[in-house]
C-alpha atoms as a PDB file:
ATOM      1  CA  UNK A   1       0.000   0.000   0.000  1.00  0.00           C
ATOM      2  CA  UNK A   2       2.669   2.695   1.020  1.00  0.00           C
ATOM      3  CA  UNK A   3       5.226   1.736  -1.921  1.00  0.00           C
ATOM      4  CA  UNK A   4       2.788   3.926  -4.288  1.00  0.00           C
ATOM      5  CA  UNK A   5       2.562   6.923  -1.931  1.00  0.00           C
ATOM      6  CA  UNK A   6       6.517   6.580  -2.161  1.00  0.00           C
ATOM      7  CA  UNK A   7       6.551   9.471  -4.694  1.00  0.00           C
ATOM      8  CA  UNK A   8       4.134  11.349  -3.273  1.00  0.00           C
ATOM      9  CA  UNK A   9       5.337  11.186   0.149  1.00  0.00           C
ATOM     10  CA  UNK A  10       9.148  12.559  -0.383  1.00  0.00           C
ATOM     11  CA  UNK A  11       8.454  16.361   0.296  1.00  0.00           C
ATOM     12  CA  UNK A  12       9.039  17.013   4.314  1.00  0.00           C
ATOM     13  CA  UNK A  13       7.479  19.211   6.120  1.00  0.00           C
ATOM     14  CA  UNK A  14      10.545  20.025   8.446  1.00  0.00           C
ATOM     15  CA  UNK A  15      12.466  18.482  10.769  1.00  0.00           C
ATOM     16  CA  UNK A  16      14.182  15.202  11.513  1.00  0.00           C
ATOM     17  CA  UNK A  17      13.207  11.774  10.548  1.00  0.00           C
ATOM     18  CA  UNK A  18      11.887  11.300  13.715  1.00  0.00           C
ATOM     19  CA  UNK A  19       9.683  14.528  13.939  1.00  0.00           C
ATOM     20  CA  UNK A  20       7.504  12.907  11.526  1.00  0.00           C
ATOM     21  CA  UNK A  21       4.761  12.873  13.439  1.00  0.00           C
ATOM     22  CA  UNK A  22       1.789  10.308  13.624  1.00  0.00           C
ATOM     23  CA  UNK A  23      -0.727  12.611  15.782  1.00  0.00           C
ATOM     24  CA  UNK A  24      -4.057  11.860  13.807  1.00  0.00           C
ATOM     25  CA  UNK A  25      -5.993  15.127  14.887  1.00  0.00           C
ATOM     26  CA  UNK A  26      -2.827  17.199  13.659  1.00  0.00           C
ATOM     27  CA  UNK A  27      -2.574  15.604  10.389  1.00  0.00           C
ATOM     28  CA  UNK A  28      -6.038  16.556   9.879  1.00  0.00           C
ATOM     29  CA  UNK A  29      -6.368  19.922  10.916  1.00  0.00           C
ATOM     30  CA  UNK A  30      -3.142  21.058   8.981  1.00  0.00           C
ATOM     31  CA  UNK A  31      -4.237  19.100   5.479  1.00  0.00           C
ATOM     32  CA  UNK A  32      -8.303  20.652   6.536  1.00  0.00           C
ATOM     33  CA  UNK A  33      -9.412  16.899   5.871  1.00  0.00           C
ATOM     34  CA  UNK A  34     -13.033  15.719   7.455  1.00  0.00           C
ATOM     35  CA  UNK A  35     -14.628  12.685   7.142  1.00  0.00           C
ATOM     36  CA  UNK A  36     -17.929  11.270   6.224  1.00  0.00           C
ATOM     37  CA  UNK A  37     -18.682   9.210   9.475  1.00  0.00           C
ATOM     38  CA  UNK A  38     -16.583   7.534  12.276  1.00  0.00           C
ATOM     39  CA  UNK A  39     -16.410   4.200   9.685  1.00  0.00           C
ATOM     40  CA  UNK A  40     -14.689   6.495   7.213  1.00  0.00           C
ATOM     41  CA  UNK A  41     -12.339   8.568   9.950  1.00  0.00           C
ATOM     42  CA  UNK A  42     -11.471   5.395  11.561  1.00  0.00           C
ATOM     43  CA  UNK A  43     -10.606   3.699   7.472  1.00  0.00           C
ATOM     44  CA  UNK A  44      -8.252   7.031   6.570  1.00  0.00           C
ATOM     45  CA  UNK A  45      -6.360   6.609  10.176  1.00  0.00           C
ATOM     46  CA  UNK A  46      -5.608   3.324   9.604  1.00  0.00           C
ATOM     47  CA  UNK A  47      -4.408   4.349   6.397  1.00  0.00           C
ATOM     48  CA  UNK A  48      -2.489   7.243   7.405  1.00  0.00           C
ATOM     49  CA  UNK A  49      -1.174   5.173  10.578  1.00  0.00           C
ATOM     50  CA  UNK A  50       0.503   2.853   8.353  1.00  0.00           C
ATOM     51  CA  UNK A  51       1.627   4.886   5.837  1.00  0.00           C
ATOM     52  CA  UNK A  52       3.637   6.860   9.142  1.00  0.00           C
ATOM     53  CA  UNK A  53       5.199   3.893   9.661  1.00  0.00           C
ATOM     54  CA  UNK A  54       6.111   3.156   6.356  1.00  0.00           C
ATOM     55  CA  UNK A  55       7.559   6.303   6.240  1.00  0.00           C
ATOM     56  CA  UNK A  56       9.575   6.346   9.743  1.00  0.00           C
ATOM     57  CA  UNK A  57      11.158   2.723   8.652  1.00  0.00           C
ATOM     58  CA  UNK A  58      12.187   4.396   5.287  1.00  0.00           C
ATOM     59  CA  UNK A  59      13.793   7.161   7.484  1.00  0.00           C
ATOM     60  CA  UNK A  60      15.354   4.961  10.163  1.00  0.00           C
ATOM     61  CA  UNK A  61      17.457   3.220   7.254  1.00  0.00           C
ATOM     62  CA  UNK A  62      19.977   6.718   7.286  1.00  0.00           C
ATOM     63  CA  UNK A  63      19.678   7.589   3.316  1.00  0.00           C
ATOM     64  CA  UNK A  64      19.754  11.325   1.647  1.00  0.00           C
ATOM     65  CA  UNK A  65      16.242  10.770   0.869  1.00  0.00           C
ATOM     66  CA  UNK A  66      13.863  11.571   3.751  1.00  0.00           C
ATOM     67  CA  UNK A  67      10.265  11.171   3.504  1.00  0.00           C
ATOM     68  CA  UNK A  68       7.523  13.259   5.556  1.00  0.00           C
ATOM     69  CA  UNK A  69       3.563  13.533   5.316  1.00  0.00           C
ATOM     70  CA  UNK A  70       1.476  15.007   2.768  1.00  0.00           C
ATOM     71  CA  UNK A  71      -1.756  15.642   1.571  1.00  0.00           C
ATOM     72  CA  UNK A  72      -2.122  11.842   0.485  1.00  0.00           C
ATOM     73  CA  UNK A  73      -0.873  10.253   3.792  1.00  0.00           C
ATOM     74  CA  UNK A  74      -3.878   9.275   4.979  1.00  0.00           C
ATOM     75  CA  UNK A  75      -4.888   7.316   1.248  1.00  0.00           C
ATOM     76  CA  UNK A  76      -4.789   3.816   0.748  1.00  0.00           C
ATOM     77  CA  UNK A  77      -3.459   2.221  -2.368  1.00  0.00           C
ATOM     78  CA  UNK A  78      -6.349   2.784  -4.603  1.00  0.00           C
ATOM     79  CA  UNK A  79      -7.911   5.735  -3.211  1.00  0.00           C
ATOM     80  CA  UNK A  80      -3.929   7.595  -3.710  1.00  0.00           C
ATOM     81  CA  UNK A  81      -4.977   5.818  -7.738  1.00  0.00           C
ATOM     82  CA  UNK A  82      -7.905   7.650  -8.158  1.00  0.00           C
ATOM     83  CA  UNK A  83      -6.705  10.687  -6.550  1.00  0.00           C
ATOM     84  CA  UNK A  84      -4.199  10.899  -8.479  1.00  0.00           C
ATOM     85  CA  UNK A  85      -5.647  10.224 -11.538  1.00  0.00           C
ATOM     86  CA  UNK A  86      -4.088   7.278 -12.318  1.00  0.00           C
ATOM     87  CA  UNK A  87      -5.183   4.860 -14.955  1.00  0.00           C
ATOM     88  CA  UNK A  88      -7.787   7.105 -16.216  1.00  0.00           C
ATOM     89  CA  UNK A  89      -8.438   6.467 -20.136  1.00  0.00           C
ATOM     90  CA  UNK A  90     -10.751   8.913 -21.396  1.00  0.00           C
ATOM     91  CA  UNK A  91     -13.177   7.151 -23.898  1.00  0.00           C
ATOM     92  CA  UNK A  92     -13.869   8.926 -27.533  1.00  0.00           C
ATOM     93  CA  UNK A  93     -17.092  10.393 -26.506  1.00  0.00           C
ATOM     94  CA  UNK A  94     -14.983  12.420 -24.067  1.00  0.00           C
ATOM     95  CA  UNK A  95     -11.884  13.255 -25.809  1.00  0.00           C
ATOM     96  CA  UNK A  96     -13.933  14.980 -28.557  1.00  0.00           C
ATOM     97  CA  UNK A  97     -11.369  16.363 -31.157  1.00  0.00           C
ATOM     98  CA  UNK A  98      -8.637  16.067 -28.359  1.00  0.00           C
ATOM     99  CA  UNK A  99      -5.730  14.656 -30.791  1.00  0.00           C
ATOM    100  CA  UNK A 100      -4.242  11.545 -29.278  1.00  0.00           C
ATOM    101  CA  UNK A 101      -1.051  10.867 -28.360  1.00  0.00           C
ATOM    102  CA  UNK A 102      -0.430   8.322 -31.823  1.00  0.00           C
ATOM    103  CA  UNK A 103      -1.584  11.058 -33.650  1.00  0.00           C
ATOM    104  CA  UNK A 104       0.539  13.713 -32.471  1.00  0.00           C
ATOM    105  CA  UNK A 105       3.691  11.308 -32.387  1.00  0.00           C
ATOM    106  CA  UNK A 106       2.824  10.455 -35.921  1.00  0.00           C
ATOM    107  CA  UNK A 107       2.966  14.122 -36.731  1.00  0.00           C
ATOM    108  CA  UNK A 108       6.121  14.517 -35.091  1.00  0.00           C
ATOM    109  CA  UNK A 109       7.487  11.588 -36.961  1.00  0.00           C
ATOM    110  CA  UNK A 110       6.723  12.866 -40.244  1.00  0.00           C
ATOM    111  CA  UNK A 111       7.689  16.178 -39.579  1.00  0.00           C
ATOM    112  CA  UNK A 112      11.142  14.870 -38.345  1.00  0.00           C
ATOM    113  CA  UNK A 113      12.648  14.390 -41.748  1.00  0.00           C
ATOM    114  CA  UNK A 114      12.522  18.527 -41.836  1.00  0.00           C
ATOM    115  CA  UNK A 115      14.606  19.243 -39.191  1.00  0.00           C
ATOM    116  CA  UNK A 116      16.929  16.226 -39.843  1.00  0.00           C
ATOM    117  CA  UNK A 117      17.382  16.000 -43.125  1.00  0.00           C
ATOM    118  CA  UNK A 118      16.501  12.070 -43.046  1.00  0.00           C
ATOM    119  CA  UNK A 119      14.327  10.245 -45.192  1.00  0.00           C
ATOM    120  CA  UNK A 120      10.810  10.920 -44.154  1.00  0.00           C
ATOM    121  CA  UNK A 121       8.650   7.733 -41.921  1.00  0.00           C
ATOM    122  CA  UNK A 122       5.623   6.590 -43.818  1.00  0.00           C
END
């Protein structure tokens, strides 16, 4: 669960490995998040719990790279997907005249040959 947040979770806040800090009520009040019901709360702190730890173990090990809390802390794997944005594929009804990325590649492909001098792609 925590090994996706691992990007998302590398900006500090401050401090010291171990002033990452696993008080609940903080977290929430500084990142403004509320909850719909005690089910829900009780979901994100387990979360958010376990993604502290994560993060203190990662610290412990001595590297440059020193992780800290964020705005996504308190996500589990798939709700940091879909907050993310993650694996969305927009379908053609939605992309409209949107070009693609084949078609712009395709473009750049052809238009390649001009600023090379190389025999253009089909």
């Amino acid at each position: 669960m925590a090994l996706i947040l691992i990007g998302s979770i590398a900006a500090l806040l401050g401090g010291s490995a171990d002033a990452v800090s696993s008080n609940w009520d903080e977290y929430k009040m500084f990142f403004g998040k509320v909850y719909n019901g005690e089910e829900t709360d009780a979901a994100h702190r387990a979360s958010f719990e376990s993604n502290v730890a994560f993060i203190n173990a990662q610290n412990d090990k001595g590297e440059n790279l020193k992780f800290g809390t964020n705005q996504f802390t308190d996500l589990n794997q798939e709700e940091y997907k879909v907050a993310g944005g993650f694996g969305f594929i927009a379908t053609p009804e939605h992309m409209g005249s949107t070009p693609s990325w084949a078609s712009t590649s395709t473009r750049v492909r052809r238009s390649q040959h001009l600023l090379t001098g190389r025999k253009r792609v089909p």
